[in-house]
PDB file of N, CA and C in Angstrom:
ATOM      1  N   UNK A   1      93.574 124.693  12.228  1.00  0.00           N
ATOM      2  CA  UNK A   1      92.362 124.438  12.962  1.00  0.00           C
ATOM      3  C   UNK A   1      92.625 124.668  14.449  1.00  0.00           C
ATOM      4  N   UNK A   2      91.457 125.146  14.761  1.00  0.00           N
ATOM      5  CA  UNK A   2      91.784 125.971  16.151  1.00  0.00           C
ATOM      6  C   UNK A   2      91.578 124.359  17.023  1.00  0.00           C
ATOM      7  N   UNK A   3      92.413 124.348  18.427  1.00  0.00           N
ATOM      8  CA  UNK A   3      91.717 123.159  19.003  1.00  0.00           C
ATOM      9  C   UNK A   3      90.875 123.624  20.192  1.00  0.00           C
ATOM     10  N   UNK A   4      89.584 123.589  20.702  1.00  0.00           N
ATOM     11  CA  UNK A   4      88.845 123.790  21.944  1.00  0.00           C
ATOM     12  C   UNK A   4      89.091 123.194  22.852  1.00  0.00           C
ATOM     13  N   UNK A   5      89.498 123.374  23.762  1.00  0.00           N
ATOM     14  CA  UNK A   5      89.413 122.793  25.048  1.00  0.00           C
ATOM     15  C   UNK A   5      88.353 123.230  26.402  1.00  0.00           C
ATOM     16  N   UNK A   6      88.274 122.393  26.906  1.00  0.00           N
ATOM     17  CA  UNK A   6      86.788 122.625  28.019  1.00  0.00           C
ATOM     18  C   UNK A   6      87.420 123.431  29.510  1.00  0.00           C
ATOM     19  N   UNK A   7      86.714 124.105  30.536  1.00  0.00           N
ATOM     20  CA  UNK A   7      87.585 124.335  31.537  1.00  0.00           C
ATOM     21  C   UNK A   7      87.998 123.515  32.468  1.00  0.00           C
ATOM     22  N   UNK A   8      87.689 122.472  32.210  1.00  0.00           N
ATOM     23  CA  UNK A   8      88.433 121.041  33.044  1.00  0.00           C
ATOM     24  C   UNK A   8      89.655 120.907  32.506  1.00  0.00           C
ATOM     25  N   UNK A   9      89.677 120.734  30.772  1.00  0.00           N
ATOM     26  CA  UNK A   9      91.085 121.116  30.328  1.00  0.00           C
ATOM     27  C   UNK A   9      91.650 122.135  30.540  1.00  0.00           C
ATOM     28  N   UNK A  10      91.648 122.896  30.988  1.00  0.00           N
ATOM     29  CA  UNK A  10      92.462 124.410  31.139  1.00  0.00           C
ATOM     30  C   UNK A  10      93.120 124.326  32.356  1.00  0.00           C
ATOM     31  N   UNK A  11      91.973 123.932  33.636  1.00  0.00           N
ATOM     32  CA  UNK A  11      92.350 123.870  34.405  1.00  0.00           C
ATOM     33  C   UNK A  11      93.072 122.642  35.127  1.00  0.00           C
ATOM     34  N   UNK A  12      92.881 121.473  34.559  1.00  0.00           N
ATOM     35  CA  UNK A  12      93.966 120.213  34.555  1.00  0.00           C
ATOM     36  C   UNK A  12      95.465 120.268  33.895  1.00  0.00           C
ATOM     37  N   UNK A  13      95.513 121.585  32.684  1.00  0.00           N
ATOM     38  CA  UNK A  13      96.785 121.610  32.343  1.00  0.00           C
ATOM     39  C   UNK A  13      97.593 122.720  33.562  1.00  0.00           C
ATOM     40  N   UNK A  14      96.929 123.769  33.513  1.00  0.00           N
ATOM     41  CA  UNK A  14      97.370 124.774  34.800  1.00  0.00           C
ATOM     42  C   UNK A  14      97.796 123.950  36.010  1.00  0.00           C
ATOM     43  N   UNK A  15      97.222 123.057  36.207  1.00  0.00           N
ATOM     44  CA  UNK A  15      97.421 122.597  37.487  1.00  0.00           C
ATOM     45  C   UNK A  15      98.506 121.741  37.356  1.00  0.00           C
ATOM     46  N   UNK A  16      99.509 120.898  36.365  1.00  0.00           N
ATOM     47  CA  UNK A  16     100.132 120.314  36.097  1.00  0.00           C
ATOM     48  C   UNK A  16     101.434 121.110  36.059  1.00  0.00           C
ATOM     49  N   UNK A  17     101.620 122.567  35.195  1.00  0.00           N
ATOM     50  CA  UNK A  17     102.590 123.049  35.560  1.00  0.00           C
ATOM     51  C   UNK A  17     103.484 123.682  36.445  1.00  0.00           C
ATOM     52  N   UNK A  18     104.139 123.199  36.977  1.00  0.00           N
ATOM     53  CA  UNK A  18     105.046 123.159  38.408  1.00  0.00           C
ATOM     54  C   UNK A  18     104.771 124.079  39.242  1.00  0.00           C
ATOM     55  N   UNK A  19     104.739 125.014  39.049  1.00  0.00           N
ATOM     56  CA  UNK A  19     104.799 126.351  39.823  1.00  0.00           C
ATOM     57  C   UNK A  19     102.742 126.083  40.888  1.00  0.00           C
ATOM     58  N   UNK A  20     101.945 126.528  39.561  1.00  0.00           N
ATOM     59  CA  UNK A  20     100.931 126.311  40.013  1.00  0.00           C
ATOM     60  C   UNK A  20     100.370 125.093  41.161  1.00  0.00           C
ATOM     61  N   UNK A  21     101.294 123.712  40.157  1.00  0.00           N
ATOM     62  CA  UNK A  21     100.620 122.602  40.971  1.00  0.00           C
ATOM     63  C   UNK A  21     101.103 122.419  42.206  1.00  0.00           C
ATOM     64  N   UNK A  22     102.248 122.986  42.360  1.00  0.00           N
ATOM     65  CA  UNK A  22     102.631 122.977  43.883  1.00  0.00           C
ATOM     66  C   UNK A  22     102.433 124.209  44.511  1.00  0.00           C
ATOM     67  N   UNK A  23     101.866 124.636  44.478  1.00  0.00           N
ATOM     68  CA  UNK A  23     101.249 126.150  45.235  1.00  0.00           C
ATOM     69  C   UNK A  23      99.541 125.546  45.276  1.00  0.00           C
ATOM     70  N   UNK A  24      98.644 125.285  44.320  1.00  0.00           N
ATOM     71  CA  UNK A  24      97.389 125.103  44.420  1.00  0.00           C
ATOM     72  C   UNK A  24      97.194 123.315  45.369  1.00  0.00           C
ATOM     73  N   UNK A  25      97.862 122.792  45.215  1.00  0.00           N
ATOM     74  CA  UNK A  25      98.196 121.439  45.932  1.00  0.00           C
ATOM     75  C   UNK A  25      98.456 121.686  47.171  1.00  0.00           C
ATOM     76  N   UNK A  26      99.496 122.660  47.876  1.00  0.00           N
ATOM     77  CA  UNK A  26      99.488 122.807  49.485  1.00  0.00           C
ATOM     78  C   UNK A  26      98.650 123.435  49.813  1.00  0.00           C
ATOM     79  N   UNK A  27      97.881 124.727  49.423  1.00  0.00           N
ATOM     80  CA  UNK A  27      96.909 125.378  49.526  1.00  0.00           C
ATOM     81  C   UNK A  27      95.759 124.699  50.268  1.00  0.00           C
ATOM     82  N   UNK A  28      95.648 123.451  49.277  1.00  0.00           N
ATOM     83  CA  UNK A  28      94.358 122.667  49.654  1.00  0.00           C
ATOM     84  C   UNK A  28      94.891 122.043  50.388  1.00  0.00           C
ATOM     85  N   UNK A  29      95.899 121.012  50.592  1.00  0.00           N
ATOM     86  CA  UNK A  29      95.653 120.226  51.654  1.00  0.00           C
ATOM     87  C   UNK A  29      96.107 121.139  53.097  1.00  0.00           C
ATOM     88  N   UNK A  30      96.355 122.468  52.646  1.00  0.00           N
ATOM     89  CA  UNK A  30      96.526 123.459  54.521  1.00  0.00           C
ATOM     90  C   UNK A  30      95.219 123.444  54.660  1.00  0.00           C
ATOM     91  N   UNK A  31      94.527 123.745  53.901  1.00  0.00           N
ATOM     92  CA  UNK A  31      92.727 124.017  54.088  1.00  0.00           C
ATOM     93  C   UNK A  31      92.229 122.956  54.570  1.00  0.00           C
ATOM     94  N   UNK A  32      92.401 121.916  54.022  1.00  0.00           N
ATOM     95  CA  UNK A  32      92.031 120.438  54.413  1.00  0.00           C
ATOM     96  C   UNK A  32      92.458 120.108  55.905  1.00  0.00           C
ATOM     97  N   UNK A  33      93.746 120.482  55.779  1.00  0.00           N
ATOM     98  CA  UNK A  33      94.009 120.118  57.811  1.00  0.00           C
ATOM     99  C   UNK A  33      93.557 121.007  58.239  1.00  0.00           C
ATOM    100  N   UNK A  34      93.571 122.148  58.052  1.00  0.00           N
ATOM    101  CA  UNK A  34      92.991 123.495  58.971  1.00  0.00           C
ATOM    102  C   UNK A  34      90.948 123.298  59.176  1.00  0.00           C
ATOM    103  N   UNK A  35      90.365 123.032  58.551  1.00  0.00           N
ATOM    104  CA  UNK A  35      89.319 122.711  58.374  1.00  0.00           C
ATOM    105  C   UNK A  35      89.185 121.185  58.879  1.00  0.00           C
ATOM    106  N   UNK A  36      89.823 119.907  58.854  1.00  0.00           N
ATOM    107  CA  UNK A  36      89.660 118.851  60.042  1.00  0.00           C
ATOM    108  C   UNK A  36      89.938 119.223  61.243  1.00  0.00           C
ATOM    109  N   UNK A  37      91.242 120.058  61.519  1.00  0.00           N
ATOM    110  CA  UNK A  37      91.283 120.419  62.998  1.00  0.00           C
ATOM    111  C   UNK A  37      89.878 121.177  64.016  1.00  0.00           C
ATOM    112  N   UNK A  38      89.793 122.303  62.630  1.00  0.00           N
ATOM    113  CA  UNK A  38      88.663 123.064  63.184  1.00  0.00           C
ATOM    114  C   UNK A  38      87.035 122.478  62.763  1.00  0.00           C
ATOM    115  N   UNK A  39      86.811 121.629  62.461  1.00  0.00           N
ATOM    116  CA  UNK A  39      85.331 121.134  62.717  1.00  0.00           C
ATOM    117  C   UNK A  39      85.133 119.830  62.852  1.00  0.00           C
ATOM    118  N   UNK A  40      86.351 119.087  62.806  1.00  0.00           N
ATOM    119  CA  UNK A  40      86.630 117.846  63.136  1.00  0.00           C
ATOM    120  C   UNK A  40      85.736 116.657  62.050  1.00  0.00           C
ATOM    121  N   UNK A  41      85.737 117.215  60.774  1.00  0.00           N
ATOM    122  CA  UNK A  41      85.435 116.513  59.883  1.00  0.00           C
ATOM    123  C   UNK A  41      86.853 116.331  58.671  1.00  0.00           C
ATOM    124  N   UNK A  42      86.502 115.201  57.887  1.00  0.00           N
ATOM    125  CA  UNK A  42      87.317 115.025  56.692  1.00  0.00           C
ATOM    126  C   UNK A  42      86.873 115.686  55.628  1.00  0.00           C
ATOM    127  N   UNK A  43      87.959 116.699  54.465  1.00  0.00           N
ATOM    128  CA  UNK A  43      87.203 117.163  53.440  1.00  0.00           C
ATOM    129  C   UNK A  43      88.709 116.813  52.759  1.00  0.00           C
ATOM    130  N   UNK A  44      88.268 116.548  50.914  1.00  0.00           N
ATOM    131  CA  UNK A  44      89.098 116.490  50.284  1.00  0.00           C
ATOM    132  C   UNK A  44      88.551 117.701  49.406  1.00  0.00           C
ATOM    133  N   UNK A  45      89.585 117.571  47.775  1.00  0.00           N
ATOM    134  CA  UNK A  45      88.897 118.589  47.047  1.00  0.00           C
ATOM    135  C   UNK A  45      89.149 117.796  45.446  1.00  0.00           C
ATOM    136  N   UNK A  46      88.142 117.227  44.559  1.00  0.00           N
ATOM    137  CA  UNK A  46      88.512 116.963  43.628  1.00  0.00           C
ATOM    138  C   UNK A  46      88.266 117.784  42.166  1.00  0.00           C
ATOM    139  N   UNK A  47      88.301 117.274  41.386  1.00  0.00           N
ATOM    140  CA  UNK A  47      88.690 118.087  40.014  1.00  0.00           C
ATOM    141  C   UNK A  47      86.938 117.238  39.386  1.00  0.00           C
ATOM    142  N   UNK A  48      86.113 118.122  39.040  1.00  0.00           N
ATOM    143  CA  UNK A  48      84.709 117.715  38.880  1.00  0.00           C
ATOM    144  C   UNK A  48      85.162 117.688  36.937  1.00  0.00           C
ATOM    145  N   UNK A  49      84.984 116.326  36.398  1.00  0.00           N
ATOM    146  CA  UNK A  49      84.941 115.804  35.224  1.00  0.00           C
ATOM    147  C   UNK A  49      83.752 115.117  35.243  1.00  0.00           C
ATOM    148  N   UNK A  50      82.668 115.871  34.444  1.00  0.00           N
ATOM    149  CA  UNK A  50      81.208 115.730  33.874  1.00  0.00           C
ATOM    150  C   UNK A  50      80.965 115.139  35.232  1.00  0.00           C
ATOM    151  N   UNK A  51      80.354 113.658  35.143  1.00  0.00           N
ATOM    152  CA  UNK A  51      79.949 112.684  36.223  1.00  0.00           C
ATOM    153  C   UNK A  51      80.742 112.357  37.237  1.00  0.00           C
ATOM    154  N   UNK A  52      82.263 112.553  36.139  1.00  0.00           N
ATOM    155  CA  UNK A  52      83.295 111.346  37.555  1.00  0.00           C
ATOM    156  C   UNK A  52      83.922 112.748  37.619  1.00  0.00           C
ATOM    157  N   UNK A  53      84.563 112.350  39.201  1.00  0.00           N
ATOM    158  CA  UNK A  53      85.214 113.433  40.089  1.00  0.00           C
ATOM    159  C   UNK A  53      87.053 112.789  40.031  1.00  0.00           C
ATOM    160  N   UNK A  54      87.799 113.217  40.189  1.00  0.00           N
ATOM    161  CA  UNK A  54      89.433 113.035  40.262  1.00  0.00           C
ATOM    162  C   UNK A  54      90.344 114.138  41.931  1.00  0.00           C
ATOM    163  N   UNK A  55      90.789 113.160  42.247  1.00  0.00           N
ATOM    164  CA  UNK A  55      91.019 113.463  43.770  1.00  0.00           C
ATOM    165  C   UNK A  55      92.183 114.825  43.272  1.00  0.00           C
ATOM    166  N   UNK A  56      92.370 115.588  44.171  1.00  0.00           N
ATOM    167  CA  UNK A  56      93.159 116.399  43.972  1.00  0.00           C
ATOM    168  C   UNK A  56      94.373 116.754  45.256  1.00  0.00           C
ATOM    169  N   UNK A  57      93.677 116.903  46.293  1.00  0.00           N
ATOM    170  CA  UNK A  57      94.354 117.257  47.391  1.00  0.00           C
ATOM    171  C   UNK A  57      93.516 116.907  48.715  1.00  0.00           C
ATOM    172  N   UNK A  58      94.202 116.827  49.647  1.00  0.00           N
ATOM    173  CA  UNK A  58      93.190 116.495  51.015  1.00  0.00           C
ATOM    174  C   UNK A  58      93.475 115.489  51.820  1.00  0.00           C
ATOM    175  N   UNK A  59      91.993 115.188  52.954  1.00  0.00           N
ATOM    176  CA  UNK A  59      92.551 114.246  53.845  1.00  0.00           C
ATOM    177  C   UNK A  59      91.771 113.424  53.547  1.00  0.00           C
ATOM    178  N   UNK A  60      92.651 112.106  53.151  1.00  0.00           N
ATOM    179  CA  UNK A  60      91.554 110.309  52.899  1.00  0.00           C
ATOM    180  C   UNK A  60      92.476 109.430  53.591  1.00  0.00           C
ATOM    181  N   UNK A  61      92.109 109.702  54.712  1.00  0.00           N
ATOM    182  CA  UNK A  61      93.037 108.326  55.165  1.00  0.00           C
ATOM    183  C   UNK A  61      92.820 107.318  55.373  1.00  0.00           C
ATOM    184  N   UNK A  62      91.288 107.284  54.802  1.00  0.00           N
ATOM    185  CA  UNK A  62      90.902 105.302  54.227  1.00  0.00           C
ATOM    186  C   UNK A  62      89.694 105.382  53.367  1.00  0.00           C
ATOM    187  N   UNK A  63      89.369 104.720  53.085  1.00  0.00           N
ATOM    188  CA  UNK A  63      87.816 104.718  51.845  1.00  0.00           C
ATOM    189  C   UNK A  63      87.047 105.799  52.677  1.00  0.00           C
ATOM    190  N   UNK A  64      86.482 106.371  51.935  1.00  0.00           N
ATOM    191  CA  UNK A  64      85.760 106.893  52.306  1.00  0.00           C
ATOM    192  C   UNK A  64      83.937 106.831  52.543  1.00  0.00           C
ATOM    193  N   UNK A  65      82.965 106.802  52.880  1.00  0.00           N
ATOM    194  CA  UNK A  65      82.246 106.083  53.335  1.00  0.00           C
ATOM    195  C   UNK A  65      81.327 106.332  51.644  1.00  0.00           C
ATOM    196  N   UNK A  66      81.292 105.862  50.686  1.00  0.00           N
ATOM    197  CA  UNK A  66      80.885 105.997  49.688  1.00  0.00           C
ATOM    198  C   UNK A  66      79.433 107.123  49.518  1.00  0.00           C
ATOM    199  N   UNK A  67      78.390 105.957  49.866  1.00  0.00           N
ATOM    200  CA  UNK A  67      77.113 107.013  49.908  1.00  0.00           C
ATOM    201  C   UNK A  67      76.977 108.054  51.145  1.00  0.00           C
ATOM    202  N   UNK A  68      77.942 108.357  51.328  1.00  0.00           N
ATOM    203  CA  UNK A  68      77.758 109.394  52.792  1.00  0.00           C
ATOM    204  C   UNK A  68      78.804 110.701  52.219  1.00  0.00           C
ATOM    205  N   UNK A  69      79.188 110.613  50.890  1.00  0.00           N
ATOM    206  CA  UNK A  69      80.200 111.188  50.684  1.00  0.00           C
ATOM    207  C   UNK A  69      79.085 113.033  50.142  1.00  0.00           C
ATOM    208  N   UNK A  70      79.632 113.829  50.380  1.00  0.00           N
ATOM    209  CA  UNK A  70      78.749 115.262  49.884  1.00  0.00           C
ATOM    210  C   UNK A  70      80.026 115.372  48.977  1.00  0.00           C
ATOM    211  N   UNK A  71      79.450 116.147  48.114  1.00  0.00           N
ATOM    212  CA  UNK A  71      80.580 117.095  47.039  1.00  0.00           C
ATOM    213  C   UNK A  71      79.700 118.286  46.538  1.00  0.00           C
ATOM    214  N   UNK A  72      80.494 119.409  46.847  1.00  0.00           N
ATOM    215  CA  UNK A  72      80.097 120.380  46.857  1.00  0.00           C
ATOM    216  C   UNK A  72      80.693 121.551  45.954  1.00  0.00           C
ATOM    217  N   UNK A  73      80.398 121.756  45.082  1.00  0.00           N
ATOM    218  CA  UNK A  73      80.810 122.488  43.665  1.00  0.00           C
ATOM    219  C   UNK A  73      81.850 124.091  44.598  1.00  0.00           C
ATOM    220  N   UNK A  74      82.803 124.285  44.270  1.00  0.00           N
ATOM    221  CA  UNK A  74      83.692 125.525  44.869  1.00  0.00           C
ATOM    222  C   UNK A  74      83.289 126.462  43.191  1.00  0.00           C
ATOM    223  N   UNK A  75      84.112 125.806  42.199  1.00  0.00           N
ATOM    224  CA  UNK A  75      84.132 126.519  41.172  1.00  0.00           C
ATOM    225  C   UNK A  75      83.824 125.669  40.048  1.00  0.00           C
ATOM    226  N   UNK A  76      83.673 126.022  38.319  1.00  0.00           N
ATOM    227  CA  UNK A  76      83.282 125.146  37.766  1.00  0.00           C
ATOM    228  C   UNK A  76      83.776 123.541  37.111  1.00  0.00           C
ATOM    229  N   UNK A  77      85.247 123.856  37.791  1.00  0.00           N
ATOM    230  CA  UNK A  77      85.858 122.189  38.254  1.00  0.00           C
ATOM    231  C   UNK A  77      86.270 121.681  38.985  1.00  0.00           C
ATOM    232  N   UNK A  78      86.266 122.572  40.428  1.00  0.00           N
ATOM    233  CA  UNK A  78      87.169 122.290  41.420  1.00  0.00           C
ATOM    234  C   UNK A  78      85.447 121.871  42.404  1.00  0.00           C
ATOM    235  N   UNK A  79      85.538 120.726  43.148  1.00  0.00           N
ATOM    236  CA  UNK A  79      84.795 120.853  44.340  1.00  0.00           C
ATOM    237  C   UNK A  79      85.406 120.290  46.032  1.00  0.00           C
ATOM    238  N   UNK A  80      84.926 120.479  46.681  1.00  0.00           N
ATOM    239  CA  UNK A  80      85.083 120.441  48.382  1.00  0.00           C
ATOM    240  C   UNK A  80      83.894 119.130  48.546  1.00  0.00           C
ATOM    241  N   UNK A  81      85.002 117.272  48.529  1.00  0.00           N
ATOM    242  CA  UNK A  81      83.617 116.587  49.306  1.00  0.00           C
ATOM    243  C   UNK A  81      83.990 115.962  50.814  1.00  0.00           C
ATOM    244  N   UNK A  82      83.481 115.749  51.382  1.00  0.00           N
ATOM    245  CA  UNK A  82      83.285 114.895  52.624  1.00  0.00           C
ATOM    246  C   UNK A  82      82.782 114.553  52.993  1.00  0.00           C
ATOM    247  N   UNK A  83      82.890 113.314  54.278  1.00  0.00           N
ATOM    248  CA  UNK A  83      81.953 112.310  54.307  1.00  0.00           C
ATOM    249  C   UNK A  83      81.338 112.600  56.001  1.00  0.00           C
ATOM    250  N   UNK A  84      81.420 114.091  56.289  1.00  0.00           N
ATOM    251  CA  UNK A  84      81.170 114.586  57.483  1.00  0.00           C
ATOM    252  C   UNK A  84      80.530 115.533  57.158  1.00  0.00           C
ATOM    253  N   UNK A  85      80.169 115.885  56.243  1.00  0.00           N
ATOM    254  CA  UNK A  85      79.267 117.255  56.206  1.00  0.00           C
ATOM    255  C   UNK A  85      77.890 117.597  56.804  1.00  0.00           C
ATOM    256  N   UNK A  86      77.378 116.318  56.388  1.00  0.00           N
ATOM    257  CA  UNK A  86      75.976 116.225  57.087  1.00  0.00           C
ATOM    258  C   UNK A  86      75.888 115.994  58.516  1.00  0.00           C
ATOM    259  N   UNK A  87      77.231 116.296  59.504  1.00  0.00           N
ATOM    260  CA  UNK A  87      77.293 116.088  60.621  1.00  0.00           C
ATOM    261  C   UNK A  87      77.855 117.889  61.343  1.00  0.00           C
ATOM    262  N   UNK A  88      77.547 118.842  60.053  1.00  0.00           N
ATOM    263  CA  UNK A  88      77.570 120.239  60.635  1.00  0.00           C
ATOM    264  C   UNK A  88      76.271 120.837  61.054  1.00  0.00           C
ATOM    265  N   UNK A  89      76.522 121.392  61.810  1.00  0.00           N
ATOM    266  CA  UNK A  89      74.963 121.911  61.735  1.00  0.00           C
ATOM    267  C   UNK A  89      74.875 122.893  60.488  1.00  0.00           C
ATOM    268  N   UNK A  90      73.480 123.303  59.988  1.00  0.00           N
ATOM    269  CA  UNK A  90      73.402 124.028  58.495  1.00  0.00           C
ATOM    270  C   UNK A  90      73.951 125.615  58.636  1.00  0.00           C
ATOM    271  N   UNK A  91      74.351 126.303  59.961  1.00  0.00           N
ATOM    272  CA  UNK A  91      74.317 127.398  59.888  1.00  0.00           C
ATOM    273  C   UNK A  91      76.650 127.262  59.546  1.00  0.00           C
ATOM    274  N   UNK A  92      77.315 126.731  59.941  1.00  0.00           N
ATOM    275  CA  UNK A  92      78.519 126.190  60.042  1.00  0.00           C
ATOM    276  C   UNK A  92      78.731 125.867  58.497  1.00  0.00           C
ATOM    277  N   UNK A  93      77.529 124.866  57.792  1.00  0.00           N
ATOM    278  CA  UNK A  93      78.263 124.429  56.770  1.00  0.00           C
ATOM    279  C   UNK A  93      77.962 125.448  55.572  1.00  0.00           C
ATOM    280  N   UNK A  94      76.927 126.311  55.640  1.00  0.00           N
ATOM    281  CA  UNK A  94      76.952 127.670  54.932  1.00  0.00           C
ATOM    282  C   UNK A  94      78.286 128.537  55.114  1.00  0.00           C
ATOM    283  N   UNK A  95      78.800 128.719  56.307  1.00  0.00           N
ATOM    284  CA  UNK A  95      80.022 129.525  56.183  1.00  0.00           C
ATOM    285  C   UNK A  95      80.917 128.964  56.195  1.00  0.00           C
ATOM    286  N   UNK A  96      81.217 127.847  56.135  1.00  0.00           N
ATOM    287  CA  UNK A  96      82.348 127.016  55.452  1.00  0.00           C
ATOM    288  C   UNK A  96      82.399 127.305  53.979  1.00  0.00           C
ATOM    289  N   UNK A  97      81.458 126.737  53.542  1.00  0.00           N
ATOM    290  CA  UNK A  97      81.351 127.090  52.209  1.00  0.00           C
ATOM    291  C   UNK A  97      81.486 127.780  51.155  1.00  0.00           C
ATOM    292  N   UNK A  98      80.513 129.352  51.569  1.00  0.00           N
ATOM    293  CA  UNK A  98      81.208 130.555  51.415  1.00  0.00           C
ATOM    294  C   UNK A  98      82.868 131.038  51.827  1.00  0.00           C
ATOM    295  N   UNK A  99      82.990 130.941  52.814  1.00  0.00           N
ATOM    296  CA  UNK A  99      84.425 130.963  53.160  1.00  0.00           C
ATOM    297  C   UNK A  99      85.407 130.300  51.850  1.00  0.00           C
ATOM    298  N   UNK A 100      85.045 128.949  51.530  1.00  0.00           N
ATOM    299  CA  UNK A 100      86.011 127.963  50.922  1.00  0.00           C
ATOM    300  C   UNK A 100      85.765 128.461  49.715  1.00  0.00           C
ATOM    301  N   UNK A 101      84.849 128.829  49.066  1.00  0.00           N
ATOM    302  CA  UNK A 101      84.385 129.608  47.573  1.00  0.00           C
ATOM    303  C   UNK A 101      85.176 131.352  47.672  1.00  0.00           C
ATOM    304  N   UNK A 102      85.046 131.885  48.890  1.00  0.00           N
ATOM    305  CA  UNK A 102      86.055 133.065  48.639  1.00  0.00           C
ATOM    306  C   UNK A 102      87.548 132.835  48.844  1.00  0.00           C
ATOM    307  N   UNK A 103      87.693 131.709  49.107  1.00  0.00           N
ATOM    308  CA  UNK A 103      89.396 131.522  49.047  1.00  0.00           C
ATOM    309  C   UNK A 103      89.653 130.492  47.956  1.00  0.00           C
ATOM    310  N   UNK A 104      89.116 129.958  47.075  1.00  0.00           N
ATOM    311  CA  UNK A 104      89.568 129.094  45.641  1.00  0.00           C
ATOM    312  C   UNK A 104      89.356 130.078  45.001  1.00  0.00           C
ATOM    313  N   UNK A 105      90.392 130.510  44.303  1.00  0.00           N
ATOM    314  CA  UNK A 105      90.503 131.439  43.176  1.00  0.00           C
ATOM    315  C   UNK A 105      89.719 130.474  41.663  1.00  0.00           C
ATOM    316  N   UNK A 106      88.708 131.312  40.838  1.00  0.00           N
ATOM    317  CA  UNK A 106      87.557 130.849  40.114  1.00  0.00           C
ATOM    318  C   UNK A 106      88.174 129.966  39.338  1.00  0.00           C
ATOM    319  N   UNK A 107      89.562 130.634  38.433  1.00  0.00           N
ATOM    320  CA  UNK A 107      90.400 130.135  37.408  1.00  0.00           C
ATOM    321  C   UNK A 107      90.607 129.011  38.172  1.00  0.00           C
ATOM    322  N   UNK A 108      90.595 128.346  39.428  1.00  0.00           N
ATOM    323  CA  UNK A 108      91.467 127.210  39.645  1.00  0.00           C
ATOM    324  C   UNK A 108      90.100 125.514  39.026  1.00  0.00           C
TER     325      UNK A 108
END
């Protein structure tokens, strides 16, 4: 019997094996500092499971402000949230965005 797995599973096991998880893990948190330096907001990036989200990489250096938090879909498990977004102006957080969607590779 064949077993199915979902692309949250695919991509939670990928991300576990060594090579990947430490290459896709600095990736994000360079993006994460490079992106606080340059717009002076906090962004993390978590692993989107159905409803609930799972932290992955990034900058939290305390709770984060709960209902102020954005999460923003990159690929179909990976997303980009922070609790500064709504403090870009809309033309900034469009090319962030795009930007951050052409540099997460889809598979991740």
């Amino acid at each position: 019997m064949v077993k199915e797995t979902s692309d949250s599973d695919n991509w939670s096991s990928d991300l576990r094996t060594p090579d990947c998880e430490g290459e896709l893990v600095r990736r994000l948190n360079a993006l994460s500092v490079l992106i606080g330096s340059t717009f002076h907001i906090r962004v993390w990036f978590v692993e989107l499971l159905g409803r609930r989200r799972s932290y992955v990489a990034g900058m939290v250096a305390d709770e984060p402000r709960g209902a102020d938090v954005a999460v923003l879909p990159l690929t179909s498990t990976l997303a980009v949230a922070s609790d500064g977004w709504q403090d870009l102006p809309l033309p900034e957080r469009e090319r962030l965005l795009r930007l951050l969607r052409k540099m997460i590779p889809a598979e991740a």
